[in-house]
N, C-alpha and C. Protein backbone atom coordinates (compact mmCIF):
# COMPACT_ATOMS: atom_id res chain seq x y z
N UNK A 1 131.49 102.77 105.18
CA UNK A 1 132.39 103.62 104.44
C UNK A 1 131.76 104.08 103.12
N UNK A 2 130.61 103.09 102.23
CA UNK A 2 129.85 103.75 101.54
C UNK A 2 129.61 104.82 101.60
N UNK A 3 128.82 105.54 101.19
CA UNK A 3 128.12 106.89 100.54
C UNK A 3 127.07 106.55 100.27
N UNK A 4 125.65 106.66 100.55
CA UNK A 4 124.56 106.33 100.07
C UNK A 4 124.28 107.28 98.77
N UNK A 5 124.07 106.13 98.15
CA UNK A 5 123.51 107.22 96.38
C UNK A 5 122.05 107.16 96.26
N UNK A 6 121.47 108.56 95.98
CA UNK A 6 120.02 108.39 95.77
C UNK A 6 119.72 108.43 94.50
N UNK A 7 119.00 107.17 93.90
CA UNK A 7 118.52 106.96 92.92
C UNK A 7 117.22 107.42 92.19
N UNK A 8 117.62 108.62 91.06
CA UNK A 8 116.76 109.36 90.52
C UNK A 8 115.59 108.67 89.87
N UNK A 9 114.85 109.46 89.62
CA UNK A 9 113.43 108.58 89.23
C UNK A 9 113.64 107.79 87.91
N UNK A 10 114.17 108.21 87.24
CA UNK A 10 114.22 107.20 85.72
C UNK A 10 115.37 106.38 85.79
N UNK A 11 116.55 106.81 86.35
CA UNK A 11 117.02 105.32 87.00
C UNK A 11 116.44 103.86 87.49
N UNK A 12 115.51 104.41 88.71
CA UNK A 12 115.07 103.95 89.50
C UNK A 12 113.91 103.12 88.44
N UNK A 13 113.52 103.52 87.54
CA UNK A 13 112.17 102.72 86.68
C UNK A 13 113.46 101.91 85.74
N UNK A 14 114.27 102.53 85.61
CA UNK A 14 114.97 101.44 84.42
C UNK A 14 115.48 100.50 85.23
N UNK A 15 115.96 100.58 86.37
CA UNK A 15 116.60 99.74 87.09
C UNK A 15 115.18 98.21 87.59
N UNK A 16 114.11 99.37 87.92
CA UNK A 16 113.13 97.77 88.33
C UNK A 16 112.60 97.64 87.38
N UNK A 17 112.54 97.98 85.70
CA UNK A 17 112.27 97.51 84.58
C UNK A 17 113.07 95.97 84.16
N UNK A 18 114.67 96.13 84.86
CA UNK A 18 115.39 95.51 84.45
C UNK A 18 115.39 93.92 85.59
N UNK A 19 114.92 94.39 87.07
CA UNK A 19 114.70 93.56 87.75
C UNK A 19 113.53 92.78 87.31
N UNK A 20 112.71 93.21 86.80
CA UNK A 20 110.96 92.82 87.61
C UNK A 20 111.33 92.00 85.55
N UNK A 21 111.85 92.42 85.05
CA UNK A 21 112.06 91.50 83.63
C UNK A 21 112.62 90.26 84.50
N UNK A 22 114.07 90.56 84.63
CA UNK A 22 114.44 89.26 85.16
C UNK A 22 113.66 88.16 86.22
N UNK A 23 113.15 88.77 86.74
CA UNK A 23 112.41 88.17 87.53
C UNK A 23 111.22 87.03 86.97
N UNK A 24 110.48 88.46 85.89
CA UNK A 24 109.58 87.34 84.99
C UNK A 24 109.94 85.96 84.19
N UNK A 25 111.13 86.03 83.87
CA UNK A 25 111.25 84.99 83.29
C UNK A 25 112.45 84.10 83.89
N UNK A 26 111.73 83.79 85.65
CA UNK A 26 112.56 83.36 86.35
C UNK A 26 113.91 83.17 86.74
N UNK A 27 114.30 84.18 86.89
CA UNK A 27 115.85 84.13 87.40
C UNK A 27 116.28 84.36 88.41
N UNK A 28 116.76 83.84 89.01
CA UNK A 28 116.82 83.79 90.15
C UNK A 28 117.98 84.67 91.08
N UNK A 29 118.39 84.77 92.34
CA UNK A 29 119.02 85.86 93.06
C UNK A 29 119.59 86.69 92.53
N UNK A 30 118.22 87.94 91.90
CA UNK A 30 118.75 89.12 91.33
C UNK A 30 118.91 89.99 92.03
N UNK A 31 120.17 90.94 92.04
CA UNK A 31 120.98 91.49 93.06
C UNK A 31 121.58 92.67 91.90
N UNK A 32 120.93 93.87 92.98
CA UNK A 32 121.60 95.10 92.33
C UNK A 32 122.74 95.84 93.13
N UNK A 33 123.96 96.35 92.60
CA UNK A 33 124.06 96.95 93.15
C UNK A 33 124.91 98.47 92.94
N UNK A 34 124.64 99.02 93.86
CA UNK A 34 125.42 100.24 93.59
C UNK A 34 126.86 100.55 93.82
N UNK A 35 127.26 100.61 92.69
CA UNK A 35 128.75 101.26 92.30
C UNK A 35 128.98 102.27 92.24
N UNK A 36 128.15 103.68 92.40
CA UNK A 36 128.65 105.05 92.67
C UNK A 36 129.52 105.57 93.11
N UNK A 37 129.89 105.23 94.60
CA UNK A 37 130.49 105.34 95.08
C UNK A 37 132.22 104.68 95.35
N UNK A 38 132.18 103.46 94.57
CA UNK A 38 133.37 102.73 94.38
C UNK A 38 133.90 102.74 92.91
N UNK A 39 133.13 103.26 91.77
CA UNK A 39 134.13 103.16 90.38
C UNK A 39 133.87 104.53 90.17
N UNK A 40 134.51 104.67 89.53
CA UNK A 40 134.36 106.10 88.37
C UNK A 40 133.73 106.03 87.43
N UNK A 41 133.60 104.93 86.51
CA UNK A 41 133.19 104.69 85.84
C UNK A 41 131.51 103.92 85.14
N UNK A 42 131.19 103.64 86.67
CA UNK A 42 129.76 102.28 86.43
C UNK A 42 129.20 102.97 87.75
N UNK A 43 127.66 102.69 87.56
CA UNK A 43 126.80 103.46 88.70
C UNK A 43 126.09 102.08 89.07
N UNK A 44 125.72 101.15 88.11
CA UNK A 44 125.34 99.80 88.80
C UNK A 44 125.38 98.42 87.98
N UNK A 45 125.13 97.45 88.69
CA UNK A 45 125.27 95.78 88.27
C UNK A 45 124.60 95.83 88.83
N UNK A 46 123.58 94.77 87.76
CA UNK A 46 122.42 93.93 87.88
C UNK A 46 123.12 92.57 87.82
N UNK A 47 123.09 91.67 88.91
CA UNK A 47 123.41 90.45 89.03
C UNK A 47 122.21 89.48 88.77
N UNK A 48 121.97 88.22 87.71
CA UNK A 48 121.15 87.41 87.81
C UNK A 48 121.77 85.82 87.68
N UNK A 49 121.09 84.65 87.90
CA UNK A 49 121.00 83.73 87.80
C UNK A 49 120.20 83.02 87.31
N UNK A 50 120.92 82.32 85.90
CA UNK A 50 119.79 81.68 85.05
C UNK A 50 120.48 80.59 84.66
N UNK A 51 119.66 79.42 84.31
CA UNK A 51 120.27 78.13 84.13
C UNK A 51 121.08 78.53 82.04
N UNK A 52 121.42 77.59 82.02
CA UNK A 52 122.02 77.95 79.91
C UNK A 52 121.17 77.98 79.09
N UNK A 53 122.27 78.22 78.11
CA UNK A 53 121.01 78.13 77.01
C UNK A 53 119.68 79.02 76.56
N UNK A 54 118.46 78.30 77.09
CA UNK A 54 117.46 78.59 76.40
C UNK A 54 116.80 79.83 77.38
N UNK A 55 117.05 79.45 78.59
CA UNK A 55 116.97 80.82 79.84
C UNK A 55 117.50 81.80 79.90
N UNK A 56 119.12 81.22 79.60
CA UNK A 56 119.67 82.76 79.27
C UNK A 56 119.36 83.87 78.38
N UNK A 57 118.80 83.08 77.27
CA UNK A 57 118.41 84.00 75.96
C UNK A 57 117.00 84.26 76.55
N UNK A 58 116.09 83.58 77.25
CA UNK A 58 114.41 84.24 76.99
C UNK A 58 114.92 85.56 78.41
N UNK A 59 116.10 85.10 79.26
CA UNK A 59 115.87 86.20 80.48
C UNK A 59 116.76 87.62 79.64
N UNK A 60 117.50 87.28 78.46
CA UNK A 60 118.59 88.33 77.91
C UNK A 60 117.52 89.54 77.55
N UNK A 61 116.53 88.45 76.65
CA UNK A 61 115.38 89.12 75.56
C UNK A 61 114.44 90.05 76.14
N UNK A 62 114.14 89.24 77.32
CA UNK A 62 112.78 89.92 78.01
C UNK A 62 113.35 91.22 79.15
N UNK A 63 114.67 91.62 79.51
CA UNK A 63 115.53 92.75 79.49
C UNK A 63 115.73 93.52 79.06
N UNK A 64 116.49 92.93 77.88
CA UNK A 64 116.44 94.00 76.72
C UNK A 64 115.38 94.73 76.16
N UNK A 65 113.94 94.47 75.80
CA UNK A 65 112.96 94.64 75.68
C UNK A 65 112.19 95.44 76.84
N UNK A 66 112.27 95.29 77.88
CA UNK A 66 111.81 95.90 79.01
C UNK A 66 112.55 96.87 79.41
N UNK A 67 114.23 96.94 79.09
CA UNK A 67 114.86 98.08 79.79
C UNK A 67 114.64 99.14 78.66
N UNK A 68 114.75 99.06 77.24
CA UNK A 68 114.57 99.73 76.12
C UNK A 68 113.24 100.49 76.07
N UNK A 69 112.03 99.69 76.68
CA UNK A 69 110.83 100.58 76.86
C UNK A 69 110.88 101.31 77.84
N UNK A 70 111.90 101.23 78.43
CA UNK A 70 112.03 102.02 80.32
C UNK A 70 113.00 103.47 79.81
N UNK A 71 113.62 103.41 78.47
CA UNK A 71 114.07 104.74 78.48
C UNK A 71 115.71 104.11 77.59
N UNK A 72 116.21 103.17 78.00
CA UNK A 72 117.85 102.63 77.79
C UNK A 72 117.84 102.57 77.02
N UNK A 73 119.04 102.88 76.10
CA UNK A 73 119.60 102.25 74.62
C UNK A 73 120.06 100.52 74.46
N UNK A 74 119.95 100.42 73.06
CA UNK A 74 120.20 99.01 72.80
C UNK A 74 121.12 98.65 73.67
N UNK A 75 121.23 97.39 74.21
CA UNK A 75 122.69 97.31 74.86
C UNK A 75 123.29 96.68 74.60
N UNK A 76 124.95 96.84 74.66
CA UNK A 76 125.82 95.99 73.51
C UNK A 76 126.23 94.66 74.62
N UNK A 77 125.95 93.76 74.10
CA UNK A 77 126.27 92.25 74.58
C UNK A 77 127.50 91.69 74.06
N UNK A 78 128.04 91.22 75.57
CA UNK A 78 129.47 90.58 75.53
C UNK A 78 128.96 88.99 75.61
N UNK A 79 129.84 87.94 75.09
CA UNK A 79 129.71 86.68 75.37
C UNK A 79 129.03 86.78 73.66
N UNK A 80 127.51 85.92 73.97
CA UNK A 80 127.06 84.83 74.75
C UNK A 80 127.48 83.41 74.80
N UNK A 81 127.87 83.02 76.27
CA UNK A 81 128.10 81.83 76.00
C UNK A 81 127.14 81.44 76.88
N UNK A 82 127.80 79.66 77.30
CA UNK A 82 126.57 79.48 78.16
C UNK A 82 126.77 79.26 79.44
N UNK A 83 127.75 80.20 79.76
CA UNK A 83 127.78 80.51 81.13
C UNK A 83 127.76 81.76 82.01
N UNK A 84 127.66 82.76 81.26
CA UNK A 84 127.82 83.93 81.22
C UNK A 84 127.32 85.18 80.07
N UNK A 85 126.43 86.28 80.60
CA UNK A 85 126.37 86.91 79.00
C UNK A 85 126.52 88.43 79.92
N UNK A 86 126.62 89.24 79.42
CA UNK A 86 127.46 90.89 80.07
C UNK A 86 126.31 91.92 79.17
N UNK A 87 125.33 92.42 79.50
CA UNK A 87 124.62 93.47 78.99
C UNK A 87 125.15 95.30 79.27
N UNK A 88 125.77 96.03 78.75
CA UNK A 88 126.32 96.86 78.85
C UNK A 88 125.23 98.26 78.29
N UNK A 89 124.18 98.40 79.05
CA UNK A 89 123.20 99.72 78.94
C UNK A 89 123.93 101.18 78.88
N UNK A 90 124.75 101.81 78.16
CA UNK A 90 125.33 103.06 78.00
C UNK A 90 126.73 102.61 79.28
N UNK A 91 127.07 103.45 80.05
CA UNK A 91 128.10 103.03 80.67
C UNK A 91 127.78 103.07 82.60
N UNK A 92 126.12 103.18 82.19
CA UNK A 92 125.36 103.63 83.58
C UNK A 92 125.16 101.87 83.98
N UNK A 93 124.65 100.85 83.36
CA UNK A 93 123.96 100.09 84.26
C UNK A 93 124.43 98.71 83.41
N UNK A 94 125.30 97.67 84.00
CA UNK A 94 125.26 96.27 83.40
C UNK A 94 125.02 95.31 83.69
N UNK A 95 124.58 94.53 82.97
CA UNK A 95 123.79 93.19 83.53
C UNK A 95 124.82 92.46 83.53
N UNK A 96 124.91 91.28 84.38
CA UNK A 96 125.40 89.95 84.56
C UNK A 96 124.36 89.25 84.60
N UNK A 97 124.23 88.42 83.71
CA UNK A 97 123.29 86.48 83.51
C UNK A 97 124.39 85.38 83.68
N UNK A 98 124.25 84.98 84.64
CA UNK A 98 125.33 83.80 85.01
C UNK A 98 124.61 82.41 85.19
N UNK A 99 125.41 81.45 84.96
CA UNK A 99 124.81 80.34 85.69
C UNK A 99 124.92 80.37 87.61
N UNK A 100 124.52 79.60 87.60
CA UNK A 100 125.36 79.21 89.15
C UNK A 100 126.41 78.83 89.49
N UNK A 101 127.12 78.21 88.70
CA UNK A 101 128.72 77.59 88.25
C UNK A 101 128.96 78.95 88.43
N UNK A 102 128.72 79.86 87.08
CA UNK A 102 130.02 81.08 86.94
C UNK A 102 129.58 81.84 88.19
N UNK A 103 128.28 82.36 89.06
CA UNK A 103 128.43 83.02 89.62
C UNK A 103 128.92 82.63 90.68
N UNK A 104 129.36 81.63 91.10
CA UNK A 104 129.91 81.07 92.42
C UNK A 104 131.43 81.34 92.23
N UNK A 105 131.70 81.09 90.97
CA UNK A 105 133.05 80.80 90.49
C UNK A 105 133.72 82.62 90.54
N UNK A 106 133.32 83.20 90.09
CA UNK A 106 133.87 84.59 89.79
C UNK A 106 133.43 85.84 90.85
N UNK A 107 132.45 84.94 91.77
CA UNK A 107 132.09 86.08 92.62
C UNK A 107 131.94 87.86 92.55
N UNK A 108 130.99 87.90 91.52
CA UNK A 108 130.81 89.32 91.48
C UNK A 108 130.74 90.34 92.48
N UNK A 109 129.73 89.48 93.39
CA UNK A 109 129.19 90.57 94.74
C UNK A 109 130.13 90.43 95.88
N UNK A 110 131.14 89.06 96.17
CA UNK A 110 132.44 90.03 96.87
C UNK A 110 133.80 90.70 95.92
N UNK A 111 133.86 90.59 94.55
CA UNK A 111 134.39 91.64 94.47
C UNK A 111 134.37 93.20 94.46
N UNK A 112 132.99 93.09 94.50
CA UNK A 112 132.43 94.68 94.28
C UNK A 112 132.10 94.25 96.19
N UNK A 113 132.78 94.09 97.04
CA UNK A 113 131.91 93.89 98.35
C UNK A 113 131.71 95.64 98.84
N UNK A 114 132.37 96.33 98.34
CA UNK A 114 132.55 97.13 99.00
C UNK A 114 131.22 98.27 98.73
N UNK A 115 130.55 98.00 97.42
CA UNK A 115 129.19 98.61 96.59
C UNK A 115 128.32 98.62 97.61
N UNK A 116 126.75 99.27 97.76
CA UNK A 116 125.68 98.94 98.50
C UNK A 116 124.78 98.29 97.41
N UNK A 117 124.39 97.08 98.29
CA UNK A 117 123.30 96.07 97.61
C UNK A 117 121.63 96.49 97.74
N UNK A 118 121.17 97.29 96.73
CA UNK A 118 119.95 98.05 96.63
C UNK A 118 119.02 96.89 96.68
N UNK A 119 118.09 97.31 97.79
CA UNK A 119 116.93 96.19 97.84
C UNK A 119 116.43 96.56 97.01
N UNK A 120 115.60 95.27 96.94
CA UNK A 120 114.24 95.39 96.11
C UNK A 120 113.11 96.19 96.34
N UNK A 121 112.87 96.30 97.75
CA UNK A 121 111.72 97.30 98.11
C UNK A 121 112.29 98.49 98.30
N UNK A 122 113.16 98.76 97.82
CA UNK A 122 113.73 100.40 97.81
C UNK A 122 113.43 100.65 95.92
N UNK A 123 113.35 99.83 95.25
CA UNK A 123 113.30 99.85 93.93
C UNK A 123 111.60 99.73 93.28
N UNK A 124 110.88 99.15 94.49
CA UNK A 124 109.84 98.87 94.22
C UNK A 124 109.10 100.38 94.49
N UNK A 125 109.44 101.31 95.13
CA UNK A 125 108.68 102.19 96.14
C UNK A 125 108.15 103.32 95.25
């Protein structure tokens, strides 16, 4: 029932700017996905998993820093606590950093079930 959305080229670099960060500073099942077609308002979530604390902040930093050289404005941060922090890149692209607690607990990716989950090698290409 989706709509496939094709992701323009500077999207597409801010978006694996924002993965291939998270990634570096180990975080684990990062999961994008596309909301185009289901909000009005948001085109995507970046889902990650990072333990508290001291991970959350080096995976927040090394994001922020990487999506900002990719083209994005500062992004305004909700939280931080240490279970959760909300990166809000203009009104195009937001991060979730969760633990494993909150992301089990609040289930992002079946409430959005209805989004398409953009691989990685579609982001890589």
């Amino acid at each position: 029932m989706t709509q496939t959305h094709t992701i323009d080229a500077t999207t597409h670099a801010q978006l694996t700017a924002i993965f291939d960060a998270a990634v570096e500073r180990r975080a684990d099942d990062v999961t994008v996905l596309d909301l185009s077609s289901v909000s009005t308002t948001l085109d995507f979530f970046v889902i990650a998993t990072a333990t508290a604390g001291l991970q959350l902040n080096a995976v927040q930093e090394n994001i922020k820093q990487k999506a900002m050289a990719a083209g994005l404005p500062r992004p305004t941060v909700e939280g931080p606590s240490e279970r959760w922090l909300l990166m809000a890149f203009g009104g195009s692209i937001v991060v979730h950093l969760m633990t494993r607690e909150a992301r089990e607990y609040y289930d992002l990716e079946g409430l959005w079930s209805d989004a398409r989950v953009v691989k990685f090698g579609e982001l890589a290409e």
